[in-house]
Protein backbone atom coordinates (compact mmCIF):
# COMPACT_ATOMS: atom_id res chain seq x y z
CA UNK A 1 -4.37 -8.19 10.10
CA UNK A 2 -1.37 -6.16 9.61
CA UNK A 3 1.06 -5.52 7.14
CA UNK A 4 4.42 -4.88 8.16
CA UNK A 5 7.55 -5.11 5.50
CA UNK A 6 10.70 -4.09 6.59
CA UNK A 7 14.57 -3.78 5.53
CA UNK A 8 13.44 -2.86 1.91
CA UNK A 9 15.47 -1.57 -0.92
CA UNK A 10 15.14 0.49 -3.41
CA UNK A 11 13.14 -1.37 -6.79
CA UNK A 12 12.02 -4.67 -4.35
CA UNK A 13 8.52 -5.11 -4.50
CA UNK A 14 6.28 -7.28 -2.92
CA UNK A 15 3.03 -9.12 -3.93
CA UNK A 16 0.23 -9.25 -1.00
CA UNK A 17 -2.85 -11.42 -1.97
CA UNK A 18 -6.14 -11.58 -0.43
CA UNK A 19 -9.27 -13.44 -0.77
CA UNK A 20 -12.45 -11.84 -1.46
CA UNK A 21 -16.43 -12.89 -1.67
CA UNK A 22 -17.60 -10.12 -4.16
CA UNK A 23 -16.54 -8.93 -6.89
CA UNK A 24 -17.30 -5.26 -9.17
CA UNK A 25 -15.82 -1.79 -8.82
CA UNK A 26 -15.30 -0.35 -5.67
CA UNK A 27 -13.54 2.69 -4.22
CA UNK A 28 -10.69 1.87 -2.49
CA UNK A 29 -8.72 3.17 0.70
CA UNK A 30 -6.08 1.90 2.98
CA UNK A 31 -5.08 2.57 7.07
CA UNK A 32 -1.53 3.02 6.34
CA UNK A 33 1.34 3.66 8.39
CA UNK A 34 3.51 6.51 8.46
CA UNK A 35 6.37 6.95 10.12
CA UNK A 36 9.95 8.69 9.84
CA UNK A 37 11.56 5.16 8.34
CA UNK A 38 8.83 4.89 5.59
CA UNK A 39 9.91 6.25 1.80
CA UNK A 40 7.78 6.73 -0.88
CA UNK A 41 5.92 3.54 -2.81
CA UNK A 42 4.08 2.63 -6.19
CA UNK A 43 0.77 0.30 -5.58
CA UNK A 44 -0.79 -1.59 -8.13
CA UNK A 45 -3.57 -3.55 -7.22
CA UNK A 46 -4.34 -6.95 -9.55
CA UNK A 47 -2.11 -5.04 -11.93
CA UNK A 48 -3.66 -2.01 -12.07
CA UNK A 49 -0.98 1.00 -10.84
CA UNK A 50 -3.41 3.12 -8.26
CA UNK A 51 -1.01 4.97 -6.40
CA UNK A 52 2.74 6.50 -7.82
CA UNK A 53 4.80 7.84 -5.59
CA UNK A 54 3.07 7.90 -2.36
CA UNK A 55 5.02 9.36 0.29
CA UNK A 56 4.95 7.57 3.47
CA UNK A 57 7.09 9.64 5.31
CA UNK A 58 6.36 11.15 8.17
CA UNK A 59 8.61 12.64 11.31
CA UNK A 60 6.54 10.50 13.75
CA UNK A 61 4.89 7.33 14.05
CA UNK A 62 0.91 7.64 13.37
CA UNK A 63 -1.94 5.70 11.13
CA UNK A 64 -3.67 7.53 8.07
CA UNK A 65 -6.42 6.39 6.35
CA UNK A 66 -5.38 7.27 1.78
CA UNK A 67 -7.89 7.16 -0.68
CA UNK A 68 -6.60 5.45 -4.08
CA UNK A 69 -9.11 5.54 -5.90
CA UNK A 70 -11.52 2.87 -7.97
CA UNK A 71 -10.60 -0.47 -8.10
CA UNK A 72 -11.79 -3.70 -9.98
CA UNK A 73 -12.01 -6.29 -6.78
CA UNK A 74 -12.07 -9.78 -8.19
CA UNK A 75 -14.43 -12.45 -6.76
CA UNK A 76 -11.78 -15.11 -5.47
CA UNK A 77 -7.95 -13.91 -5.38
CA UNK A 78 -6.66 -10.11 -5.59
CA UNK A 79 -2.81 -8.40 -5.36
CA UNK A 80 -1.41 -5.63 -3.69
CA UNK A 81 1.61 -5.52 -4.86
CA UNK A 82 3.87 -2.42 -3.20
CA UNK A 83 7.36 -1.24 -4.84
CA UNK A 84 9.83 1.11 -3.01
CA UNK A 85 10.86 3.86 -5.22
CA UNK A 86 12.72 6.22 -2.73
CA UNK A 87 14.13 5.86 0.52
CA UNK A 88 13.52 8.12 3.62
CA UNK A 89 16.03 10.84 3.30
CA UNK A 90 19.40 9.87 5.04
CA UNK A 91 18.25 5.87 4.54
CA UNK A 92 19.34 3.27 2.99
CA UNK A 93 16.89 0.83 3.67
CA UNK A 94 12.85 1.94 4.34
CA UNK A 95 9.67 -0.08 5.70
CA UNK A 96 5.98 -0.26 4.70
CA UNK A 97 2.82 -1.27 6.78
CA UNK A 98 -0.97 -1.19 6.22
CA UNK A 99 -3.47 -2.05 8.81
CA UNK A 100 -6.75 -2.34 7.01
CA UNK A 101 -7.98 -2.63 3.36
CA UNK A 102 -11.62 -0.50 2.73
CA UNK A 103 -13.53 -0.93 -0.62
CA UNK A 104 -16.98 0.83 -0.10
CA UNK A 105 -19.74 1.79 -3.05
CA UNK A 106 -19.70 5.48 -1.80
């Protein structure tokens, strides 16, 4: 399933939960996209900040798989929660979108 937030301000943030089977430390990588509308985010995930200022800008529309690093992925309920920080230059308002959560042992 996709992700796709738009019309955000600056400081909103948004809590994305998802259900999980396993549980234990796991690296941790998203398909996000990138486009010229997209600013730059914070991403904590179950309240642990794994990404600060992550630029999602980019001057055309495309997919990119970003490592984030280790994560503690909870048997039952977990949160992505995303905050826009900055806007695209010349914006006022920015949008966010993920395609596909990867935790992998490697």
């Amino acid at each position: 399933m996709q992700i796709f937030w738009r019309e955000i301000e600056k400081g909103h943030t948004v809590d994305f939960e998802f259900e999980s089977a396993f549980a234990g430390s796991f690296n941790f990588a998203g398909i996000f996209t990138i486009a010229p509308d997209y600013g730059v985010f914070n991403i904590r995930f179950n309240g642990q900040q794994i990404a600060t200022h992550l630029d999602l800008f980019h001057p055309s529309v495309s997919i990119k798989e970003i490592p984030l690093g280790k994560v503690s992925l909870k048997s039952g309920k977990n949160t992505l929660t995303v905050e826009l920080i900055e806007y695209p230059q010349g914006l006022t308002k920015s949008c966010f979108g993920i395609d596909k959560l990867i935790f992998s042992n490697q």
